[in-house]
Protein backbone atom coordinates (compact mmCIF):
# COMPACT_ATOMS: atom_id res chain seq x y z
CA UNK A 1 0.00 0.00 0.00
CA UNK A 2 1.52 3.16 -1.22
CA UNK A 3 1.59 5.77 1.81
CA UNK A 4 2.62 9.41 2.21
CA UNK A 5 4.23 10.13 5.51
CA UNK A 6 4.59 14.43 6.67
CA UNK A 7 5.92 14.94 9.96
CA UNK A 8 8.60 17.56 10.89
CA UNK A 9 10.26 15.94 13.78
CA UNK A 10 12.89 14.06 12.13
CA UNK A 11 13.09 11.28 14.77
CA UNK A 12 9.52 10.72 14.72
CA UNK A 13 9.03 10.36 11.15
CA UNK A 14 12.03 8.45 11.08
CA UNK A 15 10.27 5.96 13.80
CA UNK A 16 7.21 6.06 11.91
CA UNK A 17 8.50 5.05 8.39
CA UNK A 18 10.33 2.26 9.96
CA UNK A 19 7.03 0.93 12.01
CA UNK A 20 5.19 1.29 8.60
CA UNK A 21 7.19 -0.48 6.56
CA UNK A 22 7.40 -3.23 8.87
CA UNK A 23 3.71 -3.44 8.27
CA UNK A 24 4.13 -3.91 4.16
CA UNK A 25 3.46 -0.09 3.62
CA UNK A 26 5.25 1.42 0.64
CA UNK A 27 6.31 4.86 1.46
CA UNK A 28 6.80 6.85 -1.52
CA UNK A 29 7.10 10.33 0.08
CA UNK A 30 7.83 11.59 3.61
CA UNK A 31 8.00 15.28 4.30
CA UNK A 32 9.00 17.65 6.88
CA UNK A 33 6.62 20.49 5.51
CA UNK A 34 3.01 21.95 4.38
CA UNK A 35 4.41 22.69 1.07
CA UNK A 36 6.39 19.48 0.38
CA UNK A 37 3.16 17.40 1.61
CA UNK A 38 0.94 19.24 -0.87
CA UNK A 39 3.64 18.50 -3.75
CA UNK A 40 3.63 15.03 -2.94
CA UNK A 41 0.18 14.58 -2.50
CA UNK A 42 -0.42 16.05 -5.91
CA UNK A 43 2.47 13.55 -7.24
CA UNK A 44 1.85 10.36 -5.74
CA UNK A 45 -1.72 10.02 -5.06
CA UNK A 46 -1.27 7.90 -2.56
CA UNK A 47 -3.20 4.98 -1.31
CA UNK A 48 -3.18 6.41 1.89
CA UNK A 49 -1.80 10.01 3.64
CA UNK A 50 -0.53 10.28 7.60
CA UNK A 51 0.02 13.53 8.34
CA UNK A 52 0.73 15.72 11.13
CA UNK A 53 -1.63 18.35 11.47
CA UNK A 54 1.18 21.30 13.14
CA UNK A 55 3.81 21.68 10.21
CA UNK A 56 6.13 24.37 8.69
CA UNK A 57 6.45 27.37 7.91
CA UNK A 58 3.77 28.61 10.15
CA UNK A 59 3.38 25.12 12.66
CA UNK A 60 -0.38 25.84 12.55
CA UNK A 61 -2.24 23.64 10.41
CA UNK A 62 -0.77 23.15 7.52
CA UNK A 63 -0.83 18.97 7.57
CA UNK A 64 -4.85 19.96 7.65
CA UNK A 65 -5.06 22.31 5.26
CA UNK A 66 -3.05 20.47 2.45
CA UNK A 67 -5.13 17.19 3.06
CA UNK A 68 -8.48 19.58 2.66
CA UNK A 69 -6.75 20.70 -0.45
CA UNK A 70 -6.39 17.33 -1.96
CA UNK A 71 -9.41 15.95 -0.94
CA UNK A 72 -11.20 18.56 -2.71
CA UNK A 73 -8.83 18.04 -5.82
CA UNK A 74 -8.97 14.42 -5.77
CA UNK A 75 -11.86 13.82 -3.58
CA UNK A 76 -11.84 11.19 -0.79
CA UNK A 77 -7.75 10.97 -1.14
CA UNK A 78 -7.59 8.57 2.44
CA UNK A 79 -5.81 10.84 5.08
CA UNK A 80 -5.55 9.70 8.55
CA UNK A 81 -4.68 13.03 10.58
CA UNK A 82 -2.16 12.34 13.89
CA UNK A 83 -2.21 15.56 16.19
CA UNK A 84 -1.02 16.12 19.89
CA UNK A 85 -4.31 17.52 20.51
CA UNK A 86 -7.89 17.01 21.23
CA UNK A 87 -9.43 20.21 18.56
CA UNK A 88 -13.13 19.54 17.67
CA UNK A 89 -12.63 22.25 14.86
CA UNK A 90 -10.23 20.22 12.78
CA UNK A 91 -12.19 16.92 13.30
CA UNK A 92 -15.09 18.95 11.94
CA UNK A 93 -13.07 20.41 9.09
CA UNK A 94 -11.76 16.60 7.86
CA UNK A 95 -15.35 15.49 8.29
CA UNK A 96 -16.98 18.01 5.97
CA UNK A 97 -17.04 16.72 3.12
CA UNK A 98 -18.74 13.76 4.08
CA UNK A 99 -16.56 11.65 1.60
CA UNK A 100 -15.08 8.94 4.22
CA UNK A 101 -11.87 7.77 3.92
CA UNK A 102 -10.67 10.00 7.18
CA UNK A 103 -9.23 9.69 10.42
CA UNK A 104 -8.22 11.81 13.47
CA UNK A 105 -5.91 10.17 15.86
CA UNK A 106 -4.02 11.59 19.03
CA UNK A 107 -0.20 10.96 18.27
CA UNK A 108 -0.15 9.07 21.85
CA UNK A 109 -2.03 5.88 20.07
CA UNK A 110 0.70 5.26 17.46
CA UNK A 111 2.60 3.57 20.76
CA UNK A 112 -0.60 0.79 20.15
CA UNK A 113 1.00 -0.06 17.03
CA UNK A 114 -2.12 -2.66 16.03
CA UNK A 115 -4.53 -0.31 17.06
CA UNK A 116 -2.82 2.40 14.90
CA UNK A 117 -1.82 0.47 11.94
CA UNK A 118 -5.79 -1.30 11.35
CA UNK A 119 -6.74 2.33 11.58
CA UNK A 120 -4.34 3.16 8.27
CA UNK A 121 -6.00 0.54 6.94
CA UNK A 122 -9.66 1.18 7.40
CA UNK A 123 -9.23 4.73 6.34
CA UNK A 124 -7.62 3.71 3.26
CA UNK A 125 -10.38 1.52 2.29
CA UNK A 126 -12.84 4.29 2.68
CA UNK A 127 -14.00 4.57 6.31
CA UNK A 128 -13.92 6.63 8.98
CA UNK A 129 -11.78 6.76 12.28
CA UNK A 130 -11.94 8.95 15.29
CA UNK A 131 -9.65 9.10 18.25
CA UNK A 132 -11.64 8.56 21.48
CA UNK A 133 -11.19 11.45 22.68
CA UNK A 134 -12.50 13.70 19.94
CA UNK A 135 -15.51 11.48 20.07
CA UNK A 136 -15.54 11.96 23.92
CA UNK A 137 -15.66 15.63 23.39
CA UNK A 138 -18.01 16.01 20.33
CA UNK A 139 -20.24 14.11 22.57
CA UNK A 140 -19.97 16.42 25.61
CA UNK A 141 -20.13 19.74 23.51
CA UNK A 142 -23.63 17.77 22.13
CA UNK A 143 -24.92 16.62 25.65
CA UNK A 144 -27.16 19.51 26.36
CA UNK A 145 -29.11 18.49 23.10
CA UNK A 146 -32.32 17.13 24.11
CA UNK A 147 -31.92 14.11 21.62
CA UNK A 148 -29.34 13.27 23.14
CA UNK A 149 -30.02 13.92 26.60
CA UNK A 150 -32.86 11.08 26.11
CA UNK A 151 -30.16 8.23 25.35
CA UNK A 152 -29.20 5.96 27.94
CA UNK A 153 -25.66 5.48 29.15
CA UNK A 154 -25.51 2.18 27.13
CA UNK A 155 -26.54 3.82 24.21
CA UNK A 156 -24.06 6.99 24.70
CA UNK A 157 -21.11 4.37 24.83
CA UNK A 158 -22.45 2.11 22.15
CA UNK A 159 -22.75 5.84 20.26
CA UNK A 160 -18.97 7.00 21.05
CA UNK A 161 -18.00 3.52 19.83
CA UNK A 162 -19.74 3.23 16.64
CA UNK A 163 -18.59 7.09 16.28
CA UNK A 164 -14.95 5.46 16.28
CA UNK A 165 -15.24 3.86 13.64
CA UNK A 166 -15.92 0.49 15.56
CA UNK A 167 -18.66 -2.39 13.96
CA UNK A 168 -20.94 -4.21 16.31
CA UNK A 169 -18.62 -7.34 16.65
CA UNK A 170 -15.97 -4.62 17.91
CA UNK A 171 -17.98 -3.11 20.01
CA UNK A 172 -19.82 -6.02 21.89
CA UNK A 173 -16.40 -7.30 22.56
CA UNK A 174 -15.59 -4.16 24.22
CA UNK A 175 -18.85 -3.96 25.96
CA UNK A 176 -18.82 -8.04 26.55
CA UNK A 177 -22.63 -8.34 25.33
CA UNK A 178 -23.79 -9.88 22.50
CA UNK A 179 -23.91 -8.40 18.93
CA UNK A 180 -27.69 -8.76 18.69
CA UNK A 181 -27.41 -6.73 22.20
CA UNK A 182 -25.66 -3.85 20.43
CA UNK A 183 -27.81 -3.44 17.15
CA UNK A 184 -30.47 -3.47 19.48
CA UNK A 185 -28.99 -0.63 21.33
CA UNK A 186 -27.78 1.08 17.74
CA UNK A 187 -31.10 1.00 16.42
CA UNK A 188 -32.79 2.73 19.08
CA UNK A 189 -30.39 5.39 19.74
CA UNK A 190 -30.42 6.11 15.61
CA UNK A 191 -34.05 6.37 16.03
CA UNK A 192 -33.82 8.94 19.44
CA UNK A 193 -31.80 10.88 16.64
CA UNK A 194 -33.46 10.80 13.83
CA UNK A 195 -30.96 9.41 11.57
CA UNK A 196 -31.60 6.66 8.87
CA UNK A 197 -30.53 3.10 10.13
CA UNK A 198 -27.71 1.74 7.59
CA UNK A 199 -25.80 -1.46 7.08
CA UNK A 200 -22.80 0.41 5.73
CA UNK A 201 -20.65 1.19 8.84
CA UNK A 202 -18.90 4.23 7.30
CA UNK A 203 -22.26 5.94 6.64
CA UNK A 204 -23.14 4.93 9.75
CA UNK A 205 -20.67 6.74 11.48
CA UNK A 206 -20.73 9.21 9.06
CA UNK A 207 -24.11 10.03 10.36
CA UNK A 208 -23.51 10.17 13.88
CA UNK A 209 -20.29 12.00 13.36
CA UNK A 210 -22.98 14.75 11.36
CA UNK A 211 -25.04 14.96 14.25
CA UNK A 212 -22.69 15.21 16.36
CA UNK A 213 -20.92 18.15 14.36
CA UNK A 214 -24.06 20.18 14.31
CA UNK A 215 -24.23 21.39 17.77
């Protein structure tokens, strides 16, 4: 799988390229800068991008801004976003286009190499993956919602899972219930929210992630 790699600390992407080639990835670009990552972007077309979000020149958000640019030139370009912080903002900018094939992770859960490399892989087959975290505090910033205020606490953590990115079989393992226990649970919190059920799990999420974003 051919993978773009933009991170400015040297050491780090140096860490990171060997980890991912490890795990059959084909790097053919890794960058130090917003510039260089939108060149190679525009080059490669990879199968997949990782990208820092803080970058050179301005360590801002370049890493977001040149994925946004890509996706909208080649649209649903797979980007999996790493950043040392929880910003609700840029998880609502990389969700925008509603496209799939994203992911927002917290740089501390690259040390879980097998958590961090499936989620590479599911967002470059199209789907969608959310730190924790951001979920945690998209659901929060949501609570006072009166839709959601009416879920119960089973269905808010069956909704922060399946807002990871996580299918039922993932998430009745976590929850140690049965999967016919958790669509159970998924259908009726879809319905307290009015969204459409779906057997597709990225439009799934997609959905909840859109509900979520509109508060």
């Amino acid at each position: 799988m051919r993978l773009v790699l933009a991170e400015d600390q040297f050491l780090l992407r140096e860490g990171l390229s060997r980890l991912l080639e490890l795990n059959g990835f084909d790097i053919v670009a890794a960058v130090g800068s917003g510039p260089e990552l939108t060149a190679a972007l525009a080059e490669h077309e990879p199968d997949v991008a990782l990208v820092d979000i803080r970058m050179p020149p301005t360590h801002t958000d370049e890493g977001l801004r040149a994925v946004l640019e890509a996706r909208r030139l080649r649209p649903g370009q797979p980007s999996l976003i790493l950043s040392q912080y929880v910003d609700q903002l840029y998880a609502q900018e990389l969700l925008a286009d509603g496209d799939g094939g994203v992911g927002y992770l917290l740089k501390d859960r690259v040390f879980n190499s097998g958590q961090f490399i499936s989620a590479l892989h599911q967002v470059a087959a199209g789907g969608t993956v959310m730190d924790p975290d951001v979920v945690s505090r998209m659901l929060n910033h949501s609570s006072q919602d009166q839709q959601i205020a009416r879920l119960s606490e089973r269905e808010r953590e069956v909704l922060g899972y399946m807002a990871e990115g996580r299918s039922n079989a993932a998430i009745a393992a976590v929850l140690v219930i049965t999967e016919k226990a958790v669509a159970k649970h998924i259908n009726s919190l879809l319905a307290k929210l009015d969204l459409p059920p779906s057997k597709d799990d990225n439009r799934r999420v997609m959905a909840v992630l859109a509900y979520l974003n509109r508060a």
